[in-house]
C-alpha atoms as a PDB file:
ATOM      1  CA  UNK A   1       0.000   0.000   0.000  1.00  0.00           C
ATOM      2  CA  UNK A   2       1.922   3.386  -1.049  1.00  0.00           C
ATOM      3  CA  UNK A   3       1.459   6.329   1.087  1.00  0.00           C
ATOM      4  CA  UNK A   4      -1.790   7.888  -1.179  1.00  0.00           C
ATOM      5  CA  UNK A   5      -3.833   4.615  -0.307  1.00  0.00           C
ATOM      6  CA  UNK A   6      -2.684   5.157   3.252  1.00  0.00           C
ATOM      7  CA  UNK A   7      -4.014   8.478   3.581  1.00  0.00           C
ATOM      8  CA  UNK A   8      -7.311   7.685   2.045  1.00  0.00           C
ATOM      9  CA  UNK A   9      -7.963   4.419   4.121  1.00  0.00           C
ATOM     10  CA  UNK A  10      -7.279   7.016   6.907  1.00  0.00           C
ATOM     11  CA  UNK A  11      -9.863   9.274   6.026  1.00  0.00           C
ATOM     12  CA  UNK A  12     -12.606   6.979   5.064  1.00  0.00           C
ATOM     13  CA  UNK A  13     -12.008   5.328   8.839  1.00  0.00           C
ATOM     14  CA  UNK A  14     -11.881   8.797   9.849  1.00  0.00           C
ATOM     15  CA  UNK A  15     -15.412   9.865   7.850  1.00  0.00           C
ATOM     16  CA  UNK A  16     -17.081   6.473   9.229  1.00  0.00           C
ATOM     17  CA  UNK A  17     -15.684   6.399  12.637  1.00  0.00           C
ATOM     18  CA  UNK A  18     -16.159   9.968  13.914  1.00  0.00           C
ATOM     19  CA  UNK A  19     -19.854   9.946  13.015  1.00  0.00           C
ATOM     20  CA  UNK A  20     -20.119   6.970  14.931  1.00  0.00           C
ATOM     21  CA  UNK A  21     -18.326   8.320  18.236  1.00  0.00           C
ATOM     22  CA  UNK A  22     -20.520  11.635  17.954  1.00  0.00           C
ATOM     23  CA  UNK A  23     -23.622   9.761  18.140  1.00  0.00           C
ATOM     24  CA  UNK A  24     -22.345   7.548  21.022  1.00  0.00           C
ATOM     25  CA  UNK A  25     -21.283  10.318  23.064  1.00  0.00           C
ATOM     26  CA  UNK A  26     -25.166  12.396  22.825  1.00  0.00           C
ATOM     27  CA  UNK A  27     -26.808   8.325  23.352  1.00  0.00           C
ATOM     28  CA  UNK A  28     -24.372   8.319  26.668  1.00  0.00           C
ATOM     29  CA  UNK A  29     -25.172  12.006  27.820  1.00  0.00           C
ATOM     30  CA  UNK A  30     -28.779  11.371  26.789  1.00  0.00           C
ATOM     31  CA  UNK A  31     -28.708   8.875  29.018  1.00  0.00           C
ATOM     32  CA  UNK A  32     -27.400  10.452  31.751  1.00  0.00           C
ATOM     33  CA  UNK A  33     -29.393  13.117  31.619  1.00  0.00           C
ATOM     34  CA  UNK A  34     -32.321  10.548  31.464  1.00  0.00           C
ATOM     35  CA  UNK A  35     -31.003   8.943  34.813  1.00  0.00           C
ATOM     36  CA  UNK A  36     -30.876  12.063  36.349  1.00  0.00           C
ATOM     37  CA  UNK A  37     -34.330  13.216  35.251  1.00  0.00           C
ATOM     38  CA  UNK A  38     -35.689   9.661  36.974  1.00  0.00           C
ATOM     39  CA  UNK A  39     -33.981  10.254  40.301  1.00  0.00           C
ATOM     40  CA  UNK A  40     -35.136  13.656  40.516  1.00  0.00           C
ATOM     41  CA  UNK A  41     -38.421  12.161  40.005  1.00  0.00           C
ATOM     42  CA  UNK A  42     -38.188   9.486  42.172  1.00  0.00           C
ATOM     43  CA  UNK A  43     -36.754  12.191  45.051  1.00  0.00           C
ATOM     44  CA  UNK A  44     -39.503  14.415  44.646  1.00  0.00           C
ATOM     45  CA  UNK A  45     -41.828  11.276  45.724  1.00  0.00           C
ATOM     46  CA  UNK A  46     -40.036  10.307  48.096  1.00  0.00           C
ATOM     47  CA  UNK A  47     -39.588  13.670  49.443  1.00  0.00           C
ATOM     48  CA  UNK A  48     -43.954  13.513  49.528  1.00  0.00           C
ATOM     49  CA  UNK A  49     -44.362  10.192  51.402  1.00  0.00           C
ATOM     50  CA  UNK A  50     -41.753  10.864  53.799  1.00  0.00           C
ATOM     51  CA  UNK A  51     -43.541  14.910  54.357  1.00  0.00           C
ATOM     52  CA  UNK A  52     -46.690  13.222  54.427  1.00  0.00           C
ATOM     53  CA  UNK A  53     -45.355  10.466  57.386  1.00  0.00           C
ATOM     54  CA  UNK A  54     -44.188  13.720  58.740  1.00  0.00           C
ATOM     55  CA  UNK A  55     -47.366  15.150  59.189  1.00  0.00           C
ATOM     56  CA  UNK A  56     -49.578  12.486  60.205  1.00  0.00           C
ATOM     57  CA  UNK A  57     -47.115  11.758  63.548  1.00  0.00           C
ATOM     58  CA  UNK A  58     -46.709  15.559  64.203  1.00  0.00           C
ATOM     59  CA  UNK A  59     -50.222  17.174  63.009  1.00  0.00           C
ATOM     60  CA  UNK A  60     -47.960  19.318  60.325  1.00  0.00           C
ATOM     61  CA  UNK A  61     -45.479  19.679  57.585  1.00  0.00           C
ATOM     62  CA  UNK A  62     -42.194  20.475  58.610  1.00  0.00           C
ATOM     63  CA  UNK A  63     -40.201  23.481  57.943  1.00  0.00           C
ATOM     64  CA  UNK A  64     -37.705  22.153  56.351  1.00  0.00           C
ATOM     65  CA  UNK A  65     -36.408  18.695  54.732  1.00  0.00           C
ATOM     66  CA  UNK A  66     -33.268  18.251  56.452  1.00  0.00           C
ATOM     67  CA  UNK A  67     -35.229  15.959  59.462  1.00  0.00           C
ATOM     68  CA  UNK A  68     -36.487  14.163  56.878  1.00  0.00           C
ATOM     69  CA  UNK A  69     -34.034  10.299  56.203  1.00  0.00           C
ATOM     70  CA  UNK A  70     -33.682   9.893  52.559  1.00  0.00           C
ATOM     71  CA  UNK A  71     -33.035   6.974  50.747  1.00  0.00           C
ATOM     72  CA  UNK A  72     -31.776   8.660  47.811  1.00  0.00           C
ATOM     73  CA  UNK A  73     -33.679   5.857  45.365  1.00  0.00           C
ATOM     74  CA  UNK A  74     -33.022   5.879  41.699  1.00  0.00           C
ATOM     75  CA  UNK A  75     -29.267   7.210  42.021  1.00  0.00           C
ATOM     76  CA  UNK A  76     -30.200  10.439  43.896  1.00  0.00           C
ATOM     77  CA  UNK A  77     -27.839  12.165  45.955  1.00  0.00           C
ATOM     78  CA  UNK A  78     -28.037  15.266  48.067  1.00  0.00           C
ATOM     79  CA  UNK A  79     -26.788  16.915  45.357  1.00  0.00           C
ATOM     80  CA  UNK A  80     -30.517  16.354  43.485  1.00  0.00           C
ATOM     81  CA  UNK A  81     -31.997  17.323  46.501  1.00  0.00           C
ATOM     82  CA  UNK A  82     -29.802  20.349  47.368  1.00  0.00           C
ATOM     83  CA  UNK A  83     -31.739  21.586  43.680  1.00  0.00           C
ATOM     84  CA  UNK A  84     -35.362  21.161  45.210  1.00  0.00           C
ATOM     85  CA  UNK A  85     -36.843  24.075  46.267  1.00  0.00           C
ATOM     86  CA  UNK A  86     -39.125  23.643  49.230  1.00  0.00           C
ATOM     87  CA  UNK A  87     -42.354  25.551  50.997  1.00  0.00           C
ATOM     88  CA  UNK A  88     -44.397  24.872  53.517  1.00  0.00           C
ATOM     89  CA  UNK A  89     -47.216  27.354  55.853  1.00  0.00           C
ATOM     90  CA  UNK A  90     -47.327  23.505  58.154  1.00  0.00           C
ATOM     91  CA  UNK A  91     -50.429  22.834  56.582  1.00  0.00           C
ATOM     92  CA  UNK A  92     -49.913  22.725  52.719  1.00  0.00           C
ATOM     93  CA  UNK A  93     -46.320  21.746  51.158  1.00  0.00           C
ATOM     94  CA  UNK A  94     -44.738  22.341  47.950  1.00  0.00           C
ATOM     95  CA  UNK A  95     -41.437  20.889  46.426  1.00  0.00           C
ATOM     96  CA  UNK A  96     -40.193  22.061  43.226  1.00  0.00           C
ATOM     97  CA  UNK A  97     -37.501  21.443  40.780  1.00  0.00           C
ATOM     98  CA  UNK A  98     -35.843  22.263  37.237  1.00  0.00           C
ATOM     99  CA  UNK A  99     -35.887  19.291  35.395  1.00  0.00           C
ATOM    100  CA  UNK A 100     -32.647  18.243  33.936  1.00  0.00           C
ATOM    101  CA  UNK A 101     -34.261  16.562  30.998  1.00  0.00           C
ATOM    102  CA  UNK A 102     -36.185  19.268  29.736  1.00  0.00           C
ATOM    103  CA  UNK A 103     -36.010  22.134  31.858  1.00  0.00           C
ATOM    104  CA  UNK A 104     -39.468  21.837  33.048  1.00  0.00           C
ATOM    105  CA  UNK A 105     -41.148  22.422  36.850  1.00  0.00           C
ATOM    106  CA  UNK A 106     -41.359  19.028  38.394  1.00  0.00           C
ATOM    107  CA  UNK A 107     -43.724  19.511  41.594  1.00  0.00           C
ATOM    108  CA  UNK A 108     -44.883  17.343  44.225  1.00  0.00           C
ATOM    109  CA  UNK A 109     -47.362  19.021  46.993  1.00  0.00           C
ATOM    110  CA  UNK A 110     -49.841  18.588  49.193  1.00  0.00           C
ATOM    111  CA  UNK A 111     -52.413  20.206  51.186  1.00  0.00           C
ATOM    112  CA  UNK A 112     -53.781  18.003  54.848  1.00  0.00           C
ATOM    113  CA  UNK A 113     -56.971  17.458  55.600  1.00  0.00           C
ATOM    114  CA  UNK A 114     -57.920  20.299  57.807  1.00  0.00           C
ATOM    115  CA  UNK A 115     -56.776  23.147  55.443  1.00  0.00           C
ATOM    116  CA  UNK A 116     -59.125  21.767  52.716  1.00  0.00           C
END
């Protein structure tokens, strides 16, 4: 193979591999963006069934979430939850966050009983 047919077996490898390595690096940081998306999710529930075990042993929601014991399911961390935004008045709760999938307000809240 002389030098010329080097080259251009280099760039034909070239023009088929680097295609191929662009799409597998947006399919891997799709999918981590996708993984991220489901533990946020899976927080923000969490986050609810722990408030709402919160307020039926204490009568209210609590002013903060850092009482609360997390499992951190789906690959959370406190990280995720350190990016929730959280309200409460005792009676009615709301949790919010930016998703990282597509920017959009997840929310989880609740209002008890009584304030209905």
């Amino acid at each position: 193979m002389d030098k010329h047919e080097k080259i251009g077996c280099a760039l034909l490898t070239a023009a088929v591999l680097l295609p191929l390595a662009i799409w597998i690096g947006y399919e891997i940081a799709s999918a981590r963006r996708m993984a991220e998306y489901s533990a946020q999710r899976a927080l923000l529930v969490e986050a609810g069934r722990l408030l709402d075990e919160h307020y039926r042993q204490h009568g209210r929601y609590p002013d903060s979430l850092e009482g609360l014991k997390f499992t951190y399911p789906d690959g959370g961390d406190e990280e995720t939850l350190a990016g929730m935004r959280y309200e409460t008045d005792g009676a009615h709760f709301t949790i919010t966050a930016r998703s990282v999938w597509n920017g959009e307000e997840l929310r989880e809240e609740r209002q008890s009983e009584n304030a209905r």
